[in-house]
Protein backbone atom coordinates (compact mmCIF):
# COMPACT_ATOMS: atom_id res chain seq x y z
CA UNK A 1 47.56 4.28 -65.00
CA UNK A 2 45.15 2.77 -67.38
CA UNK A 3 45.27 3.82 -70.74
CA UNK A 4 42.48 2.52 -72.05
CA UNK A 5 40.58 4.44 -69.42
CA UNK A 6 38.71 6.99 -71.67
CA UNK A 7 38.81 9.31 -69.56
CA UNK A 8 42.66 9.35 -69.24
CA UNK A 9 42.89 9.11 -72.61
CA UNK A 10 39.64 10.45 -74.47
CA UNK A 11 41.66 9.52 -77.67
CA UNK A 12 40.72 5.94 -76.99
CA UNK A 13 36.82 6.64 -76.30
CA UNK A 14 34.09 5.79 -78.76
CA UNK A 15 31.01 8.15 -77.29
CA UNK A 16 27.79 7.43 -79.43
CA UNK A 17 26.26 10.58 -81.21
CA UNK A 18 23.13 10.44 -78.52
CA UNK A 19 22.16 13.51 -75.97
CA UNK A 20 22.26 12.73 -72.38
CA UNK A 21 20.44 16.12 -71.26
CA UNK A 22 18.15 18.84 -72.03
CA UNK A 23 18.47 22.33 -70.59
CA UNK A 24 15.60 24.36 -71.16
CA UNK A 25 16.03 28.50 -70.66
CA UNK A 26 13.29 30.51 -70.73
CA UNK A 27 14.13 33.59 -72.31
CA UNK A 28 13.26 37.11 -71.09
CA UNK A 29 11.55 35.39 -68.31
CA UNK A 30 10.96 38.40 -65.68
CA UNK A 31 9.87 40.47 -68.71
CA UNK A 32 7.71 37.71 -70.23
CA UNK A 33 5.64 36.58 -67.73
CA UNK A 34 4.32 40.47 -67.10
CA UNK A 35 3.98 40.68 -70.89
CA UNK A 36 1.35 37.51 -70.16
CA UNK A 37 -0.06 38.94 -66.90
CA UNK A 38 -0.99 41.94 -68.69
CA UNK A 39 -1.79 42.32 -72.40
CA UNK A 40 -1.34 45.19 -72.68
CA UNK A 41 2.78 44.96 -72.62
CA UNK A 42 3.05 42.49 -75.54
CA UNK A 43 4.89 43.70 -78.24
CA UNK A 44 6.18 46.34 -76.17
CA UNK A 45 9.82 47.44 -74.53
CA UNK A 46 9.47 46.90 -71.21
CA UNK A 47 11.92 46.59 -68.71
CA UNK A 48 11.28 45.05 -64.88
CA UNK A 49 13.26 46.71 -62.09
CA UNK A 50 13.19 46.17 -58.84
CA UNK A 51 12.28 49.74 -57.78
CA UNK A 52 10.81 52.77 -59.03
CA UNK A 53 14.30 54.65 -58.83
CA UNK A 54 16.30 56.38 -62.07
CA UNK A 55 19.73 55.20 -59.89
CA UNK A 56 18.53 51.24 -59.79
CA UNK A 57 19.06 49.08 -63.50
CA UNK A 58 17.10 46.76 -64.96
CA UNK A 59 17.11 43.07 -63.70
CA UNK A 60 14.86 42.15 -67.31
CA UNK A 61 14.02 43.09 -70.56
CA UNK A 62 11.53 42.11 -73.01
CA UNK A 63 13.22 41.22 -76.74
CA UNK A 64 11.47 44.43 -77.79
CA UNK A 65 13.41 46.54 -75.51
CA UNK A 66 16.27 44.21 -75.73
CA UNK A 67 16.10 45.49 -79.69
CA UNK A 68 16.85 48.91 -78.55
CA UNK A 69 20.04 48.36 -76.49
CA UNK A 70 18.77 47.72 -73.18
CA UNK A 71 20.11 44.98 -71.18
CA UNK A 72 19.71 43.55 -67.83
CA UNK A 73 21.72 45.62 -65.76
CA UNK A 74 21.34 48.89 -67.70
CA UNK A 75 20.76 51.77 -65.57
CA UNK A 76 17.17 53.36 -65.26
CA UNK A 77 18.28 56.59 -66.52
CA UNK A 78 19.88 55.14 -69.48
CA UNK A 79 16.88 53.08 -70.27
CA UNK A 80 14.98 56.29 -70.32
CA UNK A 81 17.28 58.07 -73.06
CA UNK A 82 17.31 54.87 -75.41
CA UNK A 83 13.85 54.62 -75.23
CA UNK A 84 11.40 57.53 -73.62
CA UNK A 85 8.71 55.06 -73.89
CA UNK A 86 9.93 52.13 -71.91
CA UNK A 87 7.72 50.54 -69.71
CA UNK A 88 8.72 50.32 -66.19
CA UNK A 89 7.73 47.33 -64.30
CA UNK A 90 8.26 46.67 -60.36
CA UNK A 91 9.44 43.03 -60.21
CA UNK A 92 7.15 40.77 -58.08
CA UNK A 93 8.88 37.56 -57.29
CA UNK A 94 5.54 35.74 -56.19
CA UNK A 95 4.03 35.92 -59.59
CA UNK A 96 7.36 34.52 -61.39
CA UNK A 97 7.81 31.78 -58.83
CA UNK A 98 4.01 30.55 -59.32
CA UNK A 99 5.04 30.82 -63.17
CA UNK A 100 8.49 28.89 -62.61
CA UNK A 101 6.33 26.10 -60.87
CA UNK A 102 3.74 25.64 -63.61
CA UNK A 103 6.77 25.37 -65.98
CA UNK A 104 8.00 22.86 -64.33
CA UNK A 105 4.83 20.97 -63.65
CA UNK A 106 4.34 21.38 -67.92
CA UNK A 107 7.87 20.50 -68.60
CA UNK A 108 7.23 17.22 -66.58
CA UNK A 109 4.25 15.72 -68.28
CA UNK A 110 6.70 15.56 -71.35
CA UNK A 111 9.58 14.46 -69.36
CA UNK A 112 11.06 13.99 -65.85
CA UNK A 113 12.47 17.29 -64.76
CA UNK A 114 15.88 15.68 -63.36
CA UNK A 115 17.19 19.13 -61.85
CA UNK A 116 16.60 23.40 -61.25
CA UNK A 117 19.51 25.05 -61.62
CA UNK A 118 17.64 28.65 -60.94
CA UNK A 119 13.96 30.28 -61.47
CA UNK A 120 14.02 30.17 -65.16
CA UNK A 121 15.95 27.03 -65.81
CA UNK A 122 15.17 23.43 -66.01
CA UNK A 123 16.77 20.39 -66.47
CA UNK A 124 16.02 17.21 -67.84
CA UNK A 125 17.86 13.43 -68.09
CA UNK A 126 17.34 10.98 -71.12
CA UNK A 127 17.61 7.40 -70.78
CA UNK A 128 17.07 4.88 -73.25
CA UNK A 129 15.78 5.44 -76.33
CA UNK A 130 14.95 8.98 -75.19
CA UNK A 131 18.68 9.75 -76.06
CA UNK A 132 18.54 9.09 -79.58
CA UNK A 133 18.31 12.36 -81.52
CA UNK A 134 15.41 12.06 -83.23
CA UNK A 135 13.56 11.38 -80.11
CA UNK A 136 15.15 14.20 -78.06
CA UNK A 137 14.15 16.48 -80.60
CA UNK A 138 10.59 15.68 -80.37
CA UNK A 139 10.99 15.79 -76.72
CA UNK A 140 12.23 19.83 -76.78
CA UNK A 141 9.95 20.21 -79.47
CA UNK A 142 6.89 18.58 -76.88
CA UNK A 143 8.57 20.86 -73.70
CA UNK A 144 8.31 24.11 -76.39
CA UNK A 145 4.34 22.84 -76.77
CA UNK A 146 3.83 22.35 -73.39
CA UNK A 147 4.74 25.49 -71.88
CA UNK A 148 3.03 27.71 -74.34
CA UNK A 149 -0.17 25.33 -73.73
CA UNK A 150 -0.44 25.21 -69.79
CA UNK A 151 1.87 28.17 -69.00
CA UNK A 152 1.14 31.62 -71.80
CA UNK A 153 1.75 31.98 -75.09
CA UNK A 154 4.38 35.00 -74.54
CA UNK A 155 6.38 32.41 -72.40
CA UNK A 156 9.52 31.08 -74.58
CA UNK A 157 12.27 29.12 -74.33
CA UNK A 158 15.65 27.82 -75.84
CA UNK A 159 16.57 24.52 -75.28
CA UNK A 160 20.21 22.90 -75.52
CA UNK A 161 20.51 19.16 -75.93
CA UNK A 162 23.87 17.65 -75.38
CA UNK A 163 25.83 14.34 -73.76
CA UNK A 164 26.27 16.35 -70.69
CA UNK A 165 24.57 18.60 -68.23
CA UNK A 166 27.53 21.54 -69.07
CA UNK A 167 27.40 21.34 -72.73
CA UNK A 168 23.22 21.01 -72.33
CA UNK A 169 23.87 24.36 -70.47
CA UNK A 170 25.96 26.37 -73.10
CA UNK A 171 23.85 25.26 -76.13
CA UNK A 172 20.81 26.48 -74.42
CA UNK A 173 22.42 29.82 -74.62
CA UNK A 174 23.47 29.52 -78.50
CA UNK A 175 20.40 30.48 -80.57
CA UNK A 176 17.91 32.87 -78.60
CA UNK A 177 14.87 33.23 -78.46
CA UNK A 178 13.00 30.18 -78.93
CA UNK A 179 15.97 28.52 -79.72
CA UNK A 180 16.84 24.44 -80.08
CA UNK A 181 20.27 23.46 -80.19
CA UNK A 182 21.93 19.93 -80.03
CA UNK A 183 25.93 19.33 -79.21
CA UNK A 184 26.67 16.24 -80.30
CA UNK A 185 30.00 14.13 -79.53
CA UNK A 186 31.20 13.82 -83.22
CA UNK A 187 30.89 17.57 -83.37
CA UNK A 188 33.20 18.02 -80.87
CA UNK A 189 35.12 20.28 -79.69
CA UNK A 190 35.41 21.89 -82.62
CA UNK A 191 31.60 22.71 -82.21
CA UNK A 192 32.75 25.01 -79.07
CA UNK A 193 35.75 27.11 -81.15
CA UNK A 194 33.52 30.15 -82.36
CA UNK A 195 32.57 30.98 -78.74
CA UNK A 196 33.80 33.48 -76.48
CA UNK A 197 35.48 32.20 -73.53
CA UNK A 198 32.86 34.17 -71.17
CA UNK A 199 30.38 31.87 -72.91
CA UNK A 200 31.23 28.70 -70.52
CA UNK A 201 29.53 28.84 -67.64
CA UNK A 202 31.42 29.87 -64.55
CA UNK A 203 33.76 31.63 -66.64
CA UNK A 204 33.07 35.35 -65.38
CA UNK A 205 35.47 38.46 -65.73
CA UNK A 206 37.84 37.81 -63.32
CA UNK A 207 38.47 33.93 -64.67
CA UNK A 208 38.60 35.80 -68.26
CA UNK A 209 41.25 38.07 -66.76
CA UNK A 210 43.31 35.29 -65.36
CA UNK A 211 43.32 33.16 -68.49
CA UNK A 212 44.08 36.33 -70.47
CA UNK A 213 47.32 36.89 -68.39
CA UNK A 214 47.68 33.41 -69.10
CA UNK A 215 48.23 33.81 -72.74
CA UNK A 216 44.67 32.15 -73.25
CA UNK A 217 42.15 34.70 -75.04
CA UNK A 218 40.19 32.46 -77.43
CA UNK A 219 38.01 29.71 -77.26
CA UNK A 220 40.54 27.71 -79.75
CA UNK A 221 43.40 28.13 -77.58
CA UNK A 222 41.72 26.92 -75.20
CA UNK A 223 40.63 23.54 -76.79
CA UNK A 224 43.86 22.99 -78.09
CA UNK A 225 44.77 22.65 -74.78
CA UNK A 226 45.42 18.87 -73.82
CA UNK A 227 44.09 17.88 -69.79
CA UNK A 228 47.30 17.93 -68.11
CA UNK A 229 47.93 21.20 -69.53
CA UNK A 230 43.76 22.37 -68.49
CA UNK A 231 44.64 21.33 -64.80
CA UNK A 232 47.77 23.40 -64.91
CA UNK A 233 46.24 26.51 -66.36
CA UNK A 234 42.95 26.27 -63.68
CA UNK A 235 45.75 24.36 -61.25
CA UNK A 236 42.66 22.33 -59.56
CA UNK A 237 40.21 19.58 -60.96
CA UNK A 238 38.16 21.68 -62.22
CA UNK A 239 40.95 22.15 -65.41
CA UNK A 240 40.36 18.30 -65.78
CA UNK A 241 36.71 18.38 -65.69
CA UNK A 242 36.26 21.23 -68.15
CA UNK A 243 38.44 18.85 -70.62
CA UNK A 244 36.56 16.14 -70.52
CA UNK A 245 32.54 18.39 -70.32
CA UNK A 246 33.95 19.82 -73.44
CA UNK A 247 34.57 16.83 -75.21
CA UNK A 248 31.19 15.36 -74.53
CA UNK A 249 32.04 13.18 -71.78
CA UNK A 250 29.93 12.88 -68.57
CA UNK A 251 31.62 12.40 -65.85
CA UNK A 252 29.13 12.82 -63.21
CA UNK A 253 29.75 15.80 -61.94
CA UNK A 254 28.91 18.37 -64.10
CA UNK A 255 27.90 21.30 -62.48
CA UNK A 256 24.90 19.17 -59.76
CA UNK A 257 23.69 21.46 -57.09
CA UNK A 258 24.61 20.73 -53.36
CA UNK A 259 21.78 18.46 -51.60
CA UNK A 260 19.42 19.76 -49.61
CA UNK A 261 21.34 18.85 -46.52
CA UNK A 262 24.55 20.22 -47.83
CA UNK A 263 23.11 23.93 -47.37
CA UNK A 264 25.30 26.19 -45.26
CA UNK A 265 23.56 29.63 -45.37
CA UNK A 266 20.41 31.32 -46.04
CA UNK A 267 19.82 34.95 -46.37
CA UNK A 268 18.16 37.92 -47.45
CA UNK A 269 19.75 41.43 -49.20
CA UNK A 270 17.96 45.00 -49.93
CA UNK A 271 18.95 47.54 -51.83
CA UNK A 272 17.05 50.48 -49.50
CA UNK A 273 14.57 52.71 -51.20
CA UNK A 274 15.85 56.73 -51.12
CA UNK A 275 13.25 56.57 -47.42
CA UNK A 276 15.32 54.41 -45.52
CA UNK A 277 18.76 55.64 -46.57
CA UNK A 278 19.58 56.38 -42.78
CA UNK A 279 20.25 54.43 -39.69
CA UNK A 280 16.61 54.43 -38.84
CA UNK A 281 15.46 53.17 -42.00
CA UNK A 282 17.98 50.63 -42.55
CA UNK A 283 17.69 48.89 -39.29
CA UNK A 284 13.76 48.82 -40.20
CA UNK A 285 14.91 46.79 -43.37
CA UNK A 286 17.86 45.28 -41.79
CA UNK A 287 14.81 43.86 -38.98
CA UNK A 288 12.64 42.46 -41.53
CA UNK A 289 15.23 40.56 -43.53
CA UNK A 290 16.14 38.85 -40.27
CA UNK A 291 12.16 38.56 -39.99
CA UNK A 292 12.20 36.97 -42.97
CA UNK A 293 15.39 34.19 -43.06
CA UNK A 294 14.30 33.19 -39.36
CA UNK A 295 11.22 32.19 -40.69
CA UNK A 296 13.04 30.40 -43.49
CA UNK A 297 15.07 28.52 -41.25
CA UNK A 298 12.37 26.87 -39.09
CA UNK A 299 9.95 25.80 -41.98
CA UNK A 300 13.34 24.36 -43.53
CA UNK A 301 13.30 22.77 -40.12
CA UNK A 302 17.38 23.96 -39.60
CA UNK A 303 18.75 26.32 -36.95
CA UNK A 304 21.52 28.55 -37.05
CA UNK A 305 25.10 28.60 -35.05
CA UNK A 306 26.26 32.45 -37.09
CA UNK A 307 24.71 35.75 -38.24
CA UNK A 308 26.51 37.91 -40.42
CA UNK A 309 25.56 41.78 -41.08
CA UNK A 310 26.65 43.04 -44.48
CA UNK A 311 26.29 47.39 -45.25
CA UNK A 312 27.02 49.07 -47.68
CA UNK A 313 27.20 53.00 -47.48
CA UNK A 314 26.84 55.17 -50.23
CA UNK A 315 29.82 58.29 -50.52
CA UNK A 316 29.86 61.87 -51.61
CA UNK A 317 32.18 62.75 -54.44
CA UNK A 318 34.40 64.38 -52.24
CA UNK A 319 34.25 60.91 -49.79
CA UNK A 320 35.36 58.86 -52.66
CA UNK A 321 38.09 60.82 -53.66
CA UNK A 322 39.35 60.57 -50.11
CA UNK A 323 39.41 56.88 -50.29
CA UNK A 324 42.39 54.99 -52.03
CA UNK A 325 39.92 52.17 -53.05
CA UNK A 326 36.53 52.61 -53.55
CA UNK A 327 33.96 50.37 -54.66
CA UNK A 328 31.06 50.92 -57.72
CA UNK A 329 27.66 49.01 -57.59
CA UNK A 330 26.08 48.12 -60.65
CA UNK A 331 23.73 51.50 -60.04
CA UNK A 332 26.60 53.65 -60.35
CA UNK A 333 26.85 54.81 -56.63
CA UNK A 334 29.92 54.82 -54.89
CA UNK A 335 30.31 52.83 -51.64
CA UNK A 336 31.96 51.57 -48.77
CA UNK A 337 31.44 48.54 -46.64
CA UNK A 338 31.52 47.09 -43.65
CA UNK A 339 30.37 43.54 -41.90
CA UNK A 340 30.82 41.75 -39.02
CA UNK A 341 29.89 37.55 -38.31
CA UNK A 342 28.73 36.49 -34.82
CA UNK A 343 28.69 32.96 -33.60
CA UNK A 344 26.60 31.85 -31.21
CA UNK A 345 25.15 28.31 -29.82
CA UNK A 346 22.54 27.19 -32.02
CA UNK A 347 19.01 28.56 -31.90
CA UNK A 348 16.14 29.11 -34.81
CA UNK A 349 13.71 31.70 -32.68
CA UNK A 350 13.56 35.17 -34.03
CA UNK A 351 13.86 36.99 -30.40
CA UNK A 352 17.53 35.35 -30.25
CA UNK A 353 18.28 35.98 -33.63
CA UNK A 354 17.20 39.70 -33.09
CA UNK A 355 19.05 40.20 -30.27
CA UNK A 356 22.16 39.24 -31.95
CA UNK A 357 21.53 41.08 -34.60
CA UNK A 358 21.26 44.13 -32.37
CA UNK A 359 24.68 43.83 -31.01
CA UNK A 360 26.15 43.37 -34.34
CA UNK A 361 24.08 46.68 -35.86
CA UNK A 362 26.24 48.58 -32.92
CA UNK A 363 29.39 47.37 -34.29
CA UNK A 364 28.97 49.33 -37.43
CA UNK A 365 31.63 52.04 -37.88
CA UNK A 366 30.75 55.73 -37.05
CA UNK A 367 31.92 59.02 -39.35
CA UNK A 368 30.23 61.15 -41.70
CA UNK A 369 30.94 58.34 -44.56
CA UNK A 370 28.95 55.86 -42.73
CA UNK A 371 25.76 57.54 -42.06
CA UNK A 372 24.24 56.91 -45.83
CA UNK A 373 23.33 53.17 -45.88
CA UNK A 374 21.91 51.86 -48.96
CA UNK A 375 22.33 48.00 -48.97
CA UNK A 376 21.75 45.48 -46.13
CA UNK A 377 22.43 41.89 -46.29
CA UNK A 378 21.70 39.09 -43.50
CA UNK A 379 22.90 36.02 -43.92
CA UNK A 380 22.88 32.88 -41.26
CA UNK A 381 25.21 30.43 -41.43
CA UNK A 382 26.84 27.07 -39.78
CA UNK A 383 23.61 25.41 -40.43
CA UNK A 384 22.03 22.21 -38.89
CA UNK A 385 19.04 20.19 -39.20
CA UNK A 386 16.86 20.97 -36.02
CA UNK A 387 16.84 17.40 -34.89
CA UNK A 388 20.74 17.63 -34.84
CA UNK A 389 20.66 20.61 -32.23
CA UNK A 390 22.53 19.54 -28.90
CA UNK A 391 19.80 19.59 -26.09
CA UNK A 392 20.41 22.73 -23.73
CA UNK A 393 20.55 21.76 -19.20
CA UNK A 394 17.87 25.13 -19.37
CA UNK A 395 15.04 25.43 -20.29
CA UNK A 396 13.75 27.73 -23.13
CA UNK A 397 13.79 31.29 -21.72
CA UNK A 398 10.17 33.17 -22.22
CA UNK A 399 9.22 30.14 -24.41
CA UNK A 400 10.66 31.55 -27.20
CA UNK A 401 10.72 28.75 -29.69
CA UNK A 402 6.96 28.53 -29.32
CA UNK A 403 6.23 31.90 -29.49
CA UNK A 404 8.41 32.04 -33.00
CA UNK A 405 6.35 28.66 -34.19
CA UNK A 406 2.92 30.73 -33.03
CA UNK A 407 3.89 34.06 -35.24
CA UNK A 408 4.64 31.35 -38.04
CA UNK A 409 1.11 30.03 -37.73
CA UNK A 410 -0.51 33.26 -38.05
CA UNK A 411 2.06 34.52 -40.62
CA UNK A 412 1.64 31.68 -42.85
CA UNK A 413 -1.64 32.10 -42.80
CA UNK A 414 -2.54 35.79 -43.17
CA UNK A 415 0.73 36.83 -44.79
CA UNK A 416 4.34 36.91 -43.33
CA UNK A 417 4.45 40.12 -42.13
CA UNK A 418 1.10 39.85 -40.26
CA UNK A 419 2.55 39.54 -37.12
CA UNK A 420 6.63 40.76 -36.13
CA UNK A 421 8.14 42.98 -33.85
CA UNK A 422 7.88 46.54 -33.69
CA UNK A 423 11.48 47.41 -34.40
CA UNK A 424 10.62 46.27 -38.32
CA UNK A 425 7.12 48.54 -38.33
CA UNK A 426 8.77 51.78 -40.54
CA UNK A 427 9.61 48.38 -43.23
CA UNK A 428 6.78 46.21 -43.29
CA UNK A 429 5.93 46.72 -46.88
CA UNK A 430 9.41 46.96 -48.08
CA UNK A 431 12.08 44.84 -48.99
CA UNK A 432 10.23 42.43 -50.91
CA UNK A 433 10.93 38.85 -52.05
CA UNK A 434 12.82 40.04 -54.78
CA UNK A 435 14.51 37.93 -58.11
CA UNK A 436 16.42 35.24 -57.28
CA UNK A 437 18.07 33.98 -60.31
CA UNK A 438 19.38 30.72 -59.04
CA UNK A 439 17.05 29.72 -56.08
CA UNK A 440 12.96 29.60 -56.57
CA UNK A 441 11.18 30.79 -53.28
CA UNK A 442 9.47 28.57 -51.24
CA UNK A 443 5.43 29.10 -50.84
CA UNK A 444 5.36 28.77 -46.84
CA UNK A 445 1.34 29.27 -46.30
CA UNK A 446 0.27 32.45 -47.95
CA UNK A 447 3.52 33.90 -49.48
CA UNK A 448 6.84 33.16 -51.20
CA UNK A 449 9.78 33.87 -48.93
């Protein structure tokens, strides 16, 4: 072992007092980019859901609503008793992925955007002199400029500066709105001890729960924590990595997303509108989501080897109390679920794909507390590039790889539901592209999918 190693030893390291990455957050985004589509909202509570139902909960809210107690994830109903006048807004996920495009096109003419952790978050390397403070500043301060200049003047953001891409992250979420924060290396850790441990990212309520029952329930406890004693409370790497992101060291591997040939699933999930809460009406939705991901996978050039089918099914009172375990969605209804994977050789065309998906939809369980439906997921999985797929001794029956590229041609260019099969008619305009807070839509021709 190397002692002098500073990362085996951060004792023995000398970091300079220089930021290695920006992370800029724009705050309230949902919320603020209708307040710029539509003056009329500015200055206003409003709240963007994404359906016109007192059971769903809000997936934004403007500060001004934000001022009265309402939160993402507060319930409809709520929203309406904390504030009779809150405007309700139908989330369209087109308009904020054109905005989370022109961000990024105005947050590179000030600097290279380096990576996009999610629709409303961007992040940018320094090099050079670029890392020096001063200049970093102006650099945030020039991103700040930029947006409100070539994006809207309601669109804000805080921005954390910091030696690594994980610190960058968590002082981006220190001073909202409009915030600018910088964590440098002499101010560490003891920058870090007056936040809440569900303050570091990937720290949700379950890890909070474990390092509770762990006798760890501050942020100071934790950072008194040396990194053989961090690998034995998380008992993995990631105990070893969190010692040394904390302390301002960059070790490469701070949070990067998988590369673009590392993907193992895409999907699509609905949360079905009061009409389709029945068999009929979910397989409508259940039909267009595959409509949608199979459409995915061939302009992402991949095909698919598994298709899973995730429902949910909304219970009675009397249902739930039946049930020893029963699960609560963020709405408030009470549910029980079912799904079932099928593998398959691999294949991209929708007919396939629909079949499959057929078989699986008659797997569902039967009884009086399966006959409410109110979520459908479809995922496909075990992904390859296309020109990976192992060459078949048949030929393609009913040409259906060109008759899925045809419907693509048409559907990219007059819309994607243009042209599909009839089993997804009762659902054409529903389900959406809804929010996706850590993957921006693709444009494929006319739409976002």
């Amino acid at each position: 072992m190397d002692l002098a190693d500073p990362f085996l030893n951060p004792r023995l390291s000398d970091l300079p007092d220089r930021f290695g990455f920006l992370h800029v957050d724009l705050n309230s985004f949902f919320a603020s980019v209708e307040q710029e589509l539509h003056p009329e909202y500015r200055d206003r509570p409003i709240a963007v859901v994404p359906t016109f139902a007192d059971t769903t909960v809000a997936i934004a809210a403007s500060y001004e609503a934000k001022a009265l107690g309402i939160k993402t994830g507060t319930r409809v109903v709520d929203m309406k008793r904390l504030c009779p006048d809150i405007i309700l807004v139908e989330g369209d996920h087109s308009n904020y992925a054109a905005f989370s495009h022109r961000i990024h096109d105005a947050v590179e003419r000030v600097c290279p955007v380096a990576h996009v952790p999610s629709i409303d978050e961007v992040v940018c390397q320094l090099i050079g002199r670029e890392q020096e403070p001063p200049r970093a500043r102006q650099i945030a301060l020039g991103i700040k400029q930029a947006i409100r200049d070539d994006v809207g003047q309601t669109l804000r953001c805080s921005i954390g500066m910091a030696p690594n891409r994980y610190l960058a992250k968590i002082a981006s979420d220190m001073q909202k709105p409009d915030g600018l924060i910088g964590l440098l290396p002499s101010q560490l850790p003891r920058a870090l001890v007056h936040l809440e441990l569900r303050d570091l990212p990937g720290v949700g309520a379950r890890t909070e729960q474990m390092l509770h029952g762990k006798g760890i329930t501050t942020m100071a406890q934790l950072l008194d924590l040396n990194r053989e004693e961090m690998h034995k409370l998380w008992n993995s790497v990631w105990g070893d990595r969190l010692y040394h992101w904390l302390r301002g060291h960059n070790t490469g591997d701070d949070g990067a997303p998988l590369p673009r040939e590392m993907q193992k699933s895409l999907g699509h999930s609905h949360v079905l509108g009061p009409e389709h809460r029945n068999l009929q009406g979910s397989w409508a939705i259940a039909h267009k989501l595959l409509h949608k991901a199979a459409m995915r996978l061939r302009m992402e050039k991949m095909c698919t080897a598994s298709l899973t089918l995730t429902i949910r099914y909304q219970l009675t009172r009397e249902q739930a109390e039946q049930k020893n375990k029963v699960r609560h969605h963020q709405s408030g209804i009470k549910h029980d679920g079912w799904g079932m994977e099928a593998r398959f050789p691999t294949c991209q065309d929708t007919l396939t794909l629909l079949e499959i998906l057929q078989k699986l939809w008659q797997q569902q369980p039967t009884g009086p507390e399966y006959q409410r439906p109110f979520f459908i997921g479809v995922t496909l999985g075990r992904l390859i590039n296309e020109d990976e797929q192992q060459p078949t001794l048949f030929a393609d029956p009913d040409n259906r790889n060109q008759l899925s590229r045809t419907l693509d041609k048409l559907n990219q260019k007059y819309g994607h539901t243009t042209l599909h099969f009839a089993g997804m008619l009762p659902a054409r305009e529903s389900a959406p592209t809804r929010i996706a807070f850590t993957q921006i839509p693709v444009q494929y021709g006319k739409d976002y999918i």
